[in-house]
C-alpha atoms as a PDB file:
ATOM      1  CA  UNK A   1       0.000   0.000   0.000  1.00  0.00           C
ATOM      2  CA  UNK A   2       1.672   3.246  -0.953  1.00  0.00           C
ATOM      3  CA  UNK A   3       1.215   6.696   0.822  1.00  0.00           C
ATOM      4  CA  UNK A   4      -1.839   7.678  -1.628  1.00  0.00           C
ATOM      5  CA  UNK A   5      -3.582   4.527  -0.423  1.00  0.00           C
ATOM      6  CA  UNK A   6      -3.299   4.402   2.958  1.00  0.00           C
ATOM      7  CA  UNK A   7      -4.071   8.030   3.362  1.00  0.00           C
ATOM      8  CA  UNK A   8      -7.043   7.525   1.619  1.00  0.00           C
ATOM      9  CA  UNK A   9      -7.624   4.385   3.832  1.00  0.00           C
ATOM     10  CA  UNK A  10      -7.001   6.419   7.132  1.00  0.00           C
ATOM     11  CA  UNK A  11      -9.516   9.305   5.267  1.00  0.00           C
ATOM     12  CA  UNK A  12     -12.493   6.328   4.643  1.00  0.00           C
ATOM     13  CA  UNK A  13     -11.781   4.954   8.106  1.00  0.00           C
ATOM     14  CA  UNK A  14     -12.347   8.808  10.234  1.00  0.00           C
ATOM     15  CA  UNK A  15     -15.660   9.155   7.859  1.00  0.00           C
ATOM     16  CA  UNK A  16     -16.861   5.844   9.330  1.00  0.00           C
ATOM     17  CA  UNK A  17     -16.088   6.567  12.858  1.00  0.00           C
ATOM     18  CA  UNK A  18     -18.048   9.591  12.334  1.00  0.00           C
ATOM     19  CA  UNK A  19     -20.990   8.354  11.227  1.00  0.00           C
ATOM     20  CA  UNK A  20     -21.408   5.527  13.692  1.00  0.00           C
ATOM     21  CA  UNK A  21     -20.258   7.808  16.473  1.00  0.00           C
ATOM     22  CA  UNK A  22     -23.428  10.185  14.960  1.00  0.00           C
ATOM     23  CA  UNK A  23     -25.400   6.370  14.590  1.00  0.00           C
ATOM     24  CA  UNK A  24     -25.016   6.042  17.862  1.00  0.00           C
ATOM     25  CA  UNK A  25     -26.240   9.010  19.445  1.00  0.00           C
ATOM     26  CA  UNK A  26     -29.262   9.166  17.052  1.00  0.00           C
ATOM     27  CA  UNK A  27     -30.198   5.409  18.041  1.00  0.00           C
ATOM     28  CA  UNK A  28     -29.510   7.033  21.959  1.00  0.00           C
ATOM     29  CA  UNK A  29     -32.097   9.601  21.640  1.00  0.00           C
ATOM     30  CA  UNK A  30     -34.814   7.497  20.039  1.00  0.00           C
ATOM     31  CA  UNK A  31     -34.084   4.927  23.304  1.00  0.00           C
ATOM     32  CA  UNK A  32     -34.286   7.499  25.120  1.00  0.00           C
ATOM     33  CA  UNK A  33     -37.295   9.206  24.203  1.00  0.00           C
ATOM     34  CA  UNK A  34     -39.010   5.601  24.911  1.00  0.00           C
ATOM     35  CA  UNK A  35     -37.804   5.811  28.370  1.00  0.00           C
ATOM     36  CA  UNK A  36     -35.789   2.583  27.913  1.00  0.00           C
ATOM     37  CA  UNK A  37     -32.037   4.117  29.244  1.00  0.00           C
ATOM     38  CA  UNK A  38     -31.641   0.994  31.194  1.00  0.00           C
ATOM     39  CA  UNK A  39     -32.040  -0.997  28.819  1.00  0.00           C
ATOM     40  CA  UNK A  40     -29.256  -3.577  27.513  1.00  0.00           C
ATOM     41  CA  UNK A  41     -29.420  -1.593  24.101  1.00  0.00           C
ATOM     42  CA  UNK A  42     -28.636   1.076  25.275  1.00  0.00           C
ATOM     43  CA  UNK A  43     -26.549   0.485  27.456  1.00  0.00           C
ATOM     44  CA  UNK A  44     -24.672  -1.129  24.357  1.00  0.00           C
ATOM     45  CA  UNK A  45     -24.710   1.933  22.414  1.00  0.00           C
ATOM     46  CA  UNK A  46     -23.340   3.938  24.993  1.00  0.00           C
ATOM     47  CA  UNK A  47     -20.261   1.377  25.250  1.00  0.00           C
ATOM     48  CA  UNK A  48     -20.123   1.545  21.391  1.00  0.00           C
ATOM     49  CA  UNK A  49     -20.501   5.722  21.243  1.00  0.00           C
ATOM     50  CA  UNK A  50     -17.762   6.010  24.310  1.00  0.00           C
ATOM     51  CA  UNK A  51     -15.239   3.594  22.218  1.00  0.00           C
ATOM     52  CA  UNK A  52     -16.075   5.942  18.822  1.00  0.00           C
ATOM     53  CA  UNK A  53     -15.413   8.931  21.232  1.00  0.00           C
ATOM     54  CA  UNK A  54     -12.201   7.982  21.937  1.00  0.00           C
ATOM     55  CA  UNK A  55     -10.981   6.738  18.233  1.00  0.00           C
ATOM     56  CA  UNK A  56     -12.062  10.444  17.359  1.00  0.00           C
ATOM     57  CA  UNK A  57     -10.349  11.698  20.141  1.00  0.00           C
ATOM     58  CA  UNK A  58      -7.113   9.752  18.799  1.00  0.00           C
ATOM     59  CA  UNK A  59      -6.958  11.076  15.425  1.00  0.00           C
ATOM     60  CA  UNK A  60      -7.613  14.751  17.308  1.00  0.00           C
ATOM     61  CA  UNK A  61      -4.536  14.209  19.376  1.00  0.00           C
ATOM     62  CA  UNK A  62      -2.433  13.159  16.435  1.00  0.00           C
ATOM     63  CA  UNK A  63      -3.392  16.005  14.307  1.00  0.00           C
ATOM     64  CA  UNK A  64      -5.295  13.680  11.946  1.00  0.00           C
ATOM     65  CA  UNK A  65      -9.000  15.229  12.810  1.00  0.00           C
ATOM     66  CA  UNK A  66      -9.539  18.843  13.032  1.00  0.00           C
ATOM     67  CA  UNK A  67     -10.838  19.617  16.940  1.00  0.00           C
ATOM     68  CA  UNK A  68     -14.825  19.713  16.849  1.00  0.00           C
END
């Protein structure tokens, strides 16, 4: 894999951090909005959105993510 490649692989990878991370918060809220924030789902998303947190907050410490 040369430079080109893997840049563009590290590009495709942030994009789908991103949009699980924003999955995850939209699947939160409609949990939520049941009254169900005790429930095994989502208690899974929130382990799943925390774990996306901190991937994005990797690639902001390493200058590979702008800072939201």
């Amino acid at each position: 894999m040369n430079k080109e490649e893997r840049l563009e692989a590290f590009e495709k990878m942030l994009a789908d951090i991103e949009k699980n991370y924003a999955d995850m918060q939209q699947k939160m809220d409609a949990l939520k909005a049941q009254g169900k924030e005790k429930s095994a789902t989502y208690r899974q998303l929130m382990g799943n959105k925390l774990m996306y947190k901190q991937m994005l907050f990797m690639y902001e410490l390493y200058g590979l993510k702008d800072k939201e």
